[in-house]
C-alpha atoms as a PDB file:
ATOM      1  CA  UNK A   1    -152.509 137.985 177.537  1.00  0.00           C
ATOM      2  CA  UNK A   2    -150.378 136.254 174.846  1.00  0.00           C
ATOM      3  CA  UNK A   3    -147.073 136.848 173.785  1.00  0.00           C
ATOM      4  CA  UNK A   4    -144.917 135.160 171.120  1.00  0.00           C
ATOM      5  CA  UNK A   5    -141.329 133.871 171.432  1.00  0.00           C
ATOM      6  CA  UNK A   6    -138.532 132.578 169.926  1.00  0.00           C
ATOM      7  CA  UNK A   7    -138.781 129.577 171.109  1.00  0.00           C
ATOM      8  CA  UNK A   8    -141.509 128.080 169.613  1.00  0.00           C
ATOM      9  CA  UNK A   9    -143.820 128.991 173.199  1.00  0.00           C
ATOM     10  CA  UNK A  10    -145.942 130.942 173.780  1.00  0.00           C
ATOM     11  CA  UNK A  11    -147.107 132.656 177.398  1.00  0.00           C
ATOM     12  CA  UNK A  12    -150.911 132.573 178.012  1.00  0.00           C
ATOM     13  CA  UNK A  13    -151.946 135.184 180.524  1.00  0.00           C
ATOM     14  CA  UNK A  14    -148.274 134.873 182.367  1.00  0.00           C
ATOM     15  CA  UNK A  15    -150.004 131.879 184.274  1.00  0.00           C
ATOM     16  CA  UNK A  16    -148.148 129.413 181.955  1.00  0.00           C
ATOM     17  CA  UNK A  17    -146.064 128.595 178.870  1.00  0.00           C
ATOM     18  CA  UNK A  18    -147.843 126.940 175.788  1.00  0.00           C
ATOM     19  CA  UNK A  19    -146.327 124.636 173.548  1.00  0.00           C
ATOM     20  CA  UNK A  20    -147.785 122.893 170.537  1.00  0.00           C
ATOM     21  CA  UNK A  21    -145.762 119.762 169.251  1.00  0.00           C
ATOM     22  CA  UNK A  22    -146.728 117.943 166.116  1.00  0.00           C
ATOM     23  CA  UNK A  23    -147.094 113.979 165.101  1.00  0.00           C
ATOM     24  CA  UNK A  24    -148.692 112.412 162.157  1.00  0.00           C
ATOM     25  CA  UNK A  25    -152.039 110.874 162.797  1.00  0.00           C
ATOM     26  CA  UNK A  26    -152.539 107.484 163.342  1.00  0.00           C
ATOM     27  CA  UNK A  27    -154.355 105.511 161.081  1.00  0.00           C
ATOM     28  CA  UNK A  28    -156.430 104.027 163.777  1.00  0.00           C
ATOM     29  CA  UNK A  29    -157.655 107.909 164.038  1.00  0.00           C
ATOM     30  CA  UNK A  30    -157.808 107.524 168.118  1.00  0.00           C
ATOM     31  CA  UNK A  31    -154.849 107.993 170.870  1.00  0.00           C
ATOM     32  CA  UNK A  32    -154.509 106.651 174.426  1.00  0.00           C
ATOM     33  CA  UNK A  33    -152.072 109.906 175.471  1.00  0.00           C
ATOM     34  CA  UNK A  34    -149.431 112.069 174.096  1.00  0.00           C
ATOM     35  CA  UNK A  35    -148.045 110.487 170.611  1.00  0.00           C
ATOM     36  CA  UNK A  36    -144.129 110.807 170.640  1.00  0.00           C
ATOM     37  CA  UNK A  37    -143.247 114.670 169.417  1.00  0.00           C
ATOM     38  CA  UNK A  38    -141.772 115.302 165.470  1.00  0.00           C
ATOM     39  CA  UNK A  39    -141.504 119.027 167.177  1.00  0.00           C
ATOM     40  CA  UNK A  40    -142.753 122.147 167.853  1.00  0.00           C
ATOM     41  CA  UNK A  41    -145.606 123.772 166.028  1.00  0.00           C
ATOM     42  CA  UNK A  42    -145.146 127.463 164.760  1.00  0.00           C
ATOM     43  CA  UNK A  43    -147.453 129.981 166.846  1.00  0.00           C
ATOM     44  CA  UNK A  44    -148.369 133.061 165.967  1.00  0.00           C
ATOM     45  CA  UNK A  45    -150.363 135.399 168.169  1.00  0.00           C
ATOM     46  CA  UNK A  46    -153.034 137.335 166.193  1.00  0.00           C
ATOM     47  CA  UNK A  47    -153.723 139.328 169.097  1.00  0.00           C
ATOM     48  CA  UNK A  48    -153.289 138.984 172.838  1.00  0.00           C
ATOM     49  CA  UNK A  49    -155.891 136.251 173.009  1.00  0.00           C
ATOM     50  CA  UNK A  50    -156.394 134.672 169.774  1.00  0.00           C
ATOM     51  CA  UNK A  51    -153.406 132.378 168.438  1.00  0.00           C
ATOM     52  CA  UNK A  52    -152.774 130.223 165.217  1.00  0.00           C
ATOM     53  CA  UNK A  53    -150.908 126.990 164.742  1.00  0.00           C
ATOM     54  CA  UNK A  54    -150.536 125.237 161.304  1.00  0.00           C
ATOM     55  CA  UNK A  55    -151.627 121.770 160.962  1.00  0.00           C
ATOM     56  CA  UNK A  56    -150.618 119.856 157.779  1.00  0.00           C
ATOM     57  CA  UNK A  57    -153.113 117.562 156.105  1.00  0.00           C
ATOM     58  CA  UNK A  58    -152.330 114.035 158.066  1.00  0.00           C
ATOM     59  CA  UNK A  59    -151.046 115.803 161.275  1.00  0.00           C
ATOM     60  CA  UNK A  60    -151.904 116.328 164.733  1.00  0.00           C
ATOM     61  CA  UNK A  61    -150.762 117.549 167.571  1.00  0.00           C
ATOM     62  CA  UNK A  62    -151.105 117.799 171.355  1.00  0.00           C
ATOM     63  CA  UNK A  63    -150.580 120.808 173.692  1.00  0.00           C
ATOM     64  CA  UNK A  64    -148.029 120.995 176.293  1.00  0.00           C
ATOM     65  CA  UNK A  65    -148.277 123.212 179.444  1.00  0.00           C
ATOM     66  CA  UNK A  66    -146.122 124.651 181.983  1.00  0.00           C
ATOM     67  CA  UNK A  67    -147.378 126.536 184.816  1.00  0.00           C
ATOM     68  CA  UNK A  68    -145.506 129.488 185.546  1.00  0.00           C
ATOM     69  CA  UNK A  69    -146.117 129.317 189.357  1.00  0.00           C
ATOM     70  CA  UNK A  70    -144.908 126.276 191.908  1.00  0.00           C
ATOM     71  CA  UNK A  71    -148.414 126.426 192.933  1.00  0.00           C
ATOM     72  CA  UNK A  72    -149.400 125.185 189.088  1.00  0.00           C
ATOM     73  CA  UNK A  73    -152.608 125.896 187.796  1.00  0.00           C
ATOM     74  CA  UNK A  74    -155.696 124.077 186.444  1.00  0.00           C
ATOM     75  CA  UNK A  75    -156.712 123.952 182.783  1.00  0.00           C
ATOM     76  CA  UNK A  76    -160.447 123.539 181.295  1.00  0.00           C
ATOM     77  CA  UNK A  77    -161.090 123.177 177.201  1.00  0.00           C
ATOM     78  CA  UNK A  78    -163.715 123.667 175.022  1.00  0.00           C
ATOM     79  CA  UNK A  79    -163.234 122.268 171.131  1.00  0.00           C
ATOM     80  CA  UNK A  80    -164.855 123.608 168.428  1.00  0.00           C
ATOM     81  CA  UNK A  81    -165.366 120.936 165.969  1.00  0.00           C
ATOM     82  CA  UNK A  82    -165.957 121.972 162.094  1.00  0.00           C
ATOM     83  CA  UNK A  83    -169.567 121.316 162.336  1.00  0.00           C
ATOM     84  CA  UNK A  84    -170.086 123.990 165.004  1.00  0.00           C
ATOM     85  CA  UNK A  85    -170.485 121.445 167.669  1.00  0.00           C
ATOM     86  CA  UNK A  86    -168.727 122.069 170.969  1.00  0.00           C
ATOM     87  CA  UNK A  87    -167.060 119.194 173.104  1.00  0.00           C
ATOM     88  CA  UNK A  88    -165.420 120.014 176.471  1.00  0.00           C
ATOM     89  CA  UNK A  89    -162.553 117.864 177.984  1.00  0.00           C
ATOM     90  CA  UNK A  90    -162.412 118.429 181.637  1.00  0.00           C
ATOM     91  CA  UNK A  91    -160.303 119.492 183.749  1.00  0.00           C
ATOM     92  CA  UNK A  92    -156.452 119.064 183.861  1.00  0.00           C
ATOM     93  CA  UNK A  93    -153.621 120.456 186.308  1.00  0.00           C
ATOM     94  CA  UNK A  94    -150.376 121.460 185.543  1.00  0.00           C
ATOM     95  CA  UNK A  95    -148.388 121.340 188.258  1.00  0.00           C
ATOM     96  CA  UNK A  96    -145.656 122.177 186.967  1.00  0.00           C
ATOM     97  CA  UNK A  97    -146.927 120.585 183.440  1.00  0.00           C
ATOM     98  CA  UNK A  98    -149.636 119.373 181.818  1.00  0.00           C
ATOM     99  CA  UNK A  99    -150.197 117.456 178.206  1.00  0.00           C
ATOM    100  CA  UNK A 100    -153.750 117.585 176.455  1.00  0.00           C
ATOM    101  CA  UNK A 101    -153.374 114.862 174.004  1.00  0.00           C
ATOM    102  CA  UNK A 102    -156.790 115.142 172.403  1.00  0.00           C
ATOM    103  CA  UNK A 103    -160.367 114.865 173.297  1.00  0.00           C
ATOM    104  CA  UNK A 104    -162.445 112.529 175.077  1.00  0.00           C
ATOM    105  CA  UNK A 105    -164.385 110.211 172.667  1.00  0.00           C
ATOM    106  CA  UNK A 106    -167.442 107.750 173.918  1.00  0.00           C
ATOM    107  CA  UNK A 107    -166.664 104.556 174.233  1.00  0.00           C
ATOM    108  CA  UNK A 108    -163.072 105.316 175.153  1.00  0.00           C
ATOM    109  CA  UNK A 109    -159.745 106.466 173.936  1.00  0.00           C
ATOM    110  CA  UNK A 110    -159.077 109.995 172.814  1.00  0.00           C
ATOM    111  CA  UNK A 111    -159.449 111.616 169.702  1.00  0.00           C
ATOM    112  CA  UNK A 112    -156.607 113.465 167.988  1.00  0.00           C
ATOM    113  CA  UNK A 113    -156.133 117.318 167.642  1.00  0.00           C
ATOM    114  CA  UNK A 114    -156.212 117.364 163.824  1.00  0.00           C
ATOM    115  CA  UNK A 115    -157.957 119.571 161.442  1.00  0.00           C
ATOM    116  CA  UNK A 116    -158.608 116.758 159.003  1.00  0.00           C
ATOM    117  CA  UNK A 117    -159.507 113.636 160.777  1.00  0.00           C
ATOM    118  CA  UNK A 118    -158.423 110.462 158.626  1.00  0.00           C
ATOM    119  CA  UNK A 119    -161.836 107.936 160.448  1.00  0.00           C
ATOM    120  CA  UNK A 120    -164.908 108.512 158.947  1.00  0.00           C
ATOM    121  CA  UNK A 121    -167.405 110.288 161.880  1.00  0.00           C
ATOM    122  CA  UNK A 122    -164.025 111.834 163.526  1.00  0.00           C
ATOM    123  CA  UNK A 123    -164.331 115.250 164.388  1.00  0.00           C
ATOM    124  CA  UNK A 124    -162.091 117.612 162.954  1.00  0.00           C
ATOM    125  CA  UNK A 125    -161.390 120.517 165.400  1.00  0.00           C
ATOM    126  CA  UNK A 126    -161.171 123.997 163.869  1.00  0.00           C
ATOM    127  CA  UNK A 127    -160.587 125.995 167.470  1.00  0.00           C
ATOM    128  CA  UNK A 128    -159.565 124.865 171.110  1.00  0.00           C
ATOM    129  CA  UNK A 129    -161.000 127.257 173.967  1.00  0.00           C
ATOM    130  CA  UNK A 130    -158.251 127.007 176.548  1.00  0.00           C
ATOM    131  CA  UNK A 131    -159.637 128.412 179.833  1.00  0.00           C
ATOM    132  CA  UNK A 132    -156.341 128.979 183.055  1.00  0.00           C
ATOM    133  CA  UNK A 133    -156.615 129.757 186.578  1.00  0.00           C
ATOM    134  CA  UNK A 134    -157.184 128.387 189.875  1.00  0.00           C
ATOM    135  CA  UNK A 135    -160.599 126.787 190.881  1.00  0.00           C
ATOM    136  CA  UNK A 136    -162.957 127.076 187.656  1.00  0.00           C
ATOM    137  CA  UNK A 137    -163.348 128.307 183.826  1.00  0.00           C
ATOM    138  CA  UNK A 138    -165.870 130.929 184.796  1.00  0.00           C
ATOM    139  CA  UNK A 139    -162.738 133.076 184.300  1.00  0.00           C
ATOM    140  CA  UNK A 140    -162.063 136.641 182.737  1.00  0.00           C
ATOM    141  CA  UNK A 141    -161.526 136.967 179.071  1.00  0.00           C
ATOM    142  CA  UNK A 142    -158.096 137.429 180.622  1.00  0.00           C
ATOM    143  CA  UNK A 143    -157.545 133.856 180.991  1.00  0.00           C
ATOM    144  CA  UNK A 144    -158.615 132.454 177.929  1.00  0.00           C
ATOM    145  CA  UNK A 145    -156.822 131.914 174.906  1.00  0.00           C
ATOM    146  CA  UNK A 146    -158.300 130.289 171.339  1.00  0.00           C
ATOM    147  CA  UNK A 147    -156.367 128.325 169.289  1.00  0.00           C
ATOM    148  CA  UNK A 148    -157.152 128.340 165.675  1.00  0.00           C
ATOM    149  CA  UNK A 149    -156.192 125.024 163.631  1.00  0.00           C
ATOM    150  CA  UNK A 150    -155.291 126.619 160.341  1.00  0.00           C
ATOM    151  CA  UNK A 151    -153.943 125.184 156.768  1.00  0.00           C
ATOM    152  CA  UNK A 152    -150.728 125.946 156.143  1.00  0.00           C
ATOM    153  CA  UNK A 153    -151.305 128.398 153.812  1.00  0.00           C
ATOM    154  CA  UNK A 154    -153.850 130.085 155.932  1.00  0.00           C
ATOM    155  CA  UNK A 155    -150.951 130.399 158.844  1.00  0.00           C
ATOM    156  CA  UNK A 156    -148.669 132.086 155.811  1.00  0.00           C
ATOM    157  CA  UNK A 157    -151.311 134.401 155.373  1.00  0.00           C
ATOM    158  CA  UNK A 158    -152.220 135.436 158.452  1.00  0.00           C
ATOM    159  CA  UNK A 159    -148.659 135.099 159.926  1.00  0.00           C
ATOM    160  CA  UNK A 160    -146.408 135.823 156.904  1.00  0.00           C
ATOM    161  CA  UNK A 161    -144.134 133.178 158.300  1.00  0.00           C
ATOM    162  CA  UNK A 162    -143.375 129.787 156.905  1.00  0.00           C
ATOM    163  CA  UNK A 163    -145.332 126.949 158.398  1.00  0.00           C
ATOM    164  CA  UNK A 164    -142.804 124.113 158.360  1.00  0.00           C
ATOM    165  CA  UNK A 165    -142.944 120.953 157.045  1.00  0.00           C
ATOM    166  CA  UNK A 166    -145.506 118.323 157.905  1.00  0.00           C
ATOM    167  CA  UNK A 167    -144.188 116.120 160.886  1.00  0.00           C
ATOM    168  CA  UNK A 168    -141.827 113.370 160.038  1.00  0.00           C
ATOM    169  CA  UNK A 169    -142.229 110.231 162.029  1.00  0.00           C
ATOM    170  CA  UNK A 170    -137.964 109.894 161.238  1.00  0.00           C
ATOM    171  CA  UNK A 171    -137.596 113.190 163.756  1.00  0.00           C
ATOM    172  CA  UNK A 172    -139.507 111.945 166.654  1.00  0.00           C
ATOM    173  CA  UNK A 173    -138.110 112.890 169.982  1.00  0.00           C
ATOM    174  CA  UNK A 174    -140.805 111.306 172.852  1.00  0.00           C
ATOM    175  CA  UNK A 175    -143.306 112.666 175.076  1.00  0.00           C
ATOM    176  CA  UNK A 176    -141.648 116.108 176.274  1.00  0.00           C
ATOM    177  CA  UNK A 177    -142.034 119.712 175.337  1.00  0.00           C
ATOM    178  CA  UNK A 178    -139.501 120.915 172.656  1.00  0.00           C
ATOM    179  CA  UNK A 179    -139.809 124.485 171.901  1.00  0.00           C
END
């Protein structure tokens, strides 16, 4: 279950607060970790499992977790590139937090969340399969949530709320949650 806020998170089956912070994409196209924040995505939950999160032409952006329990939780993911392929990045806890920066790539490095990669053979990622709970992601539709990388327009349509601006590398604020 999913619930929107006013704070720019968003609660993903009550086992832990979801944040979605935006930074233009590196030329280089890949990423070693979490790129220094230009802030918080919009989110807007469709429904109680299905969210959306505009992503400017040029941006990307990483996810931030919080586990609503001391005991934390574990996190699996499953990215849906444009092409229909599917790439998993393994397991991550968040005890009290987690960051998923991106995707594993071969050869090393990670690449970006973006819609619109800027590196020729980048893939773009058009959902993110976010699987929570304790041991492993053969878990009830309960504790699963999709993110859907949208244009900005698409998020006005489906959210009738403004997207915001496209991040500004002048407003970065480092590698913690805002929102």
């Amino acid at each position: 279950m999913s619930a929107a806020t006013d704070d720019g998170r968003i609660s993903v089956a009550g086992l832990a607060w979801l944040s979605v912070q935006r930074y233009p994409l590196p030329a280089a196209g890949l990423i070693a970790g979490a790129m220094p924040s230009c802030g918080a995505a919009p989110l807007h939950a469709i429904d109680m499992q299905r969210i959306v999160v505009p992503v400017h032409d040029g941006d990307a952006v990483w996810l931030g977790l919080t586990a609503v329990s001391a005991a934390g939780l574990r996190v699996w993911g499953v990215v849906e590139t444009a092409h229909n392929g599917h790439l998993k990045i393994g397991s991550v806890a968040a005890a009290p937090m987690a960051i998923l920066a991106g995707f594993p790539r071969d050869g090393g490095g990670l690449w970006p969340f973006t819609r619109r990669p800027t590196v020729p053979g980048a893939p773009a990622c058009r959902r993110l399969l976010l699987y929570l709970g304790g041991s492993a992601p053969a878990l009830g539709e309960d504790a699963m949530v999709k993110l859907s990388f949208v244009r900005p327009y698409e998020y006005w349509r489906l959210a009738g709320k403004d997207p915001g601006q496209p991040a500004d590398p002048a407003h970065q604020f480092g590698q913690y949650l805002l929102g």
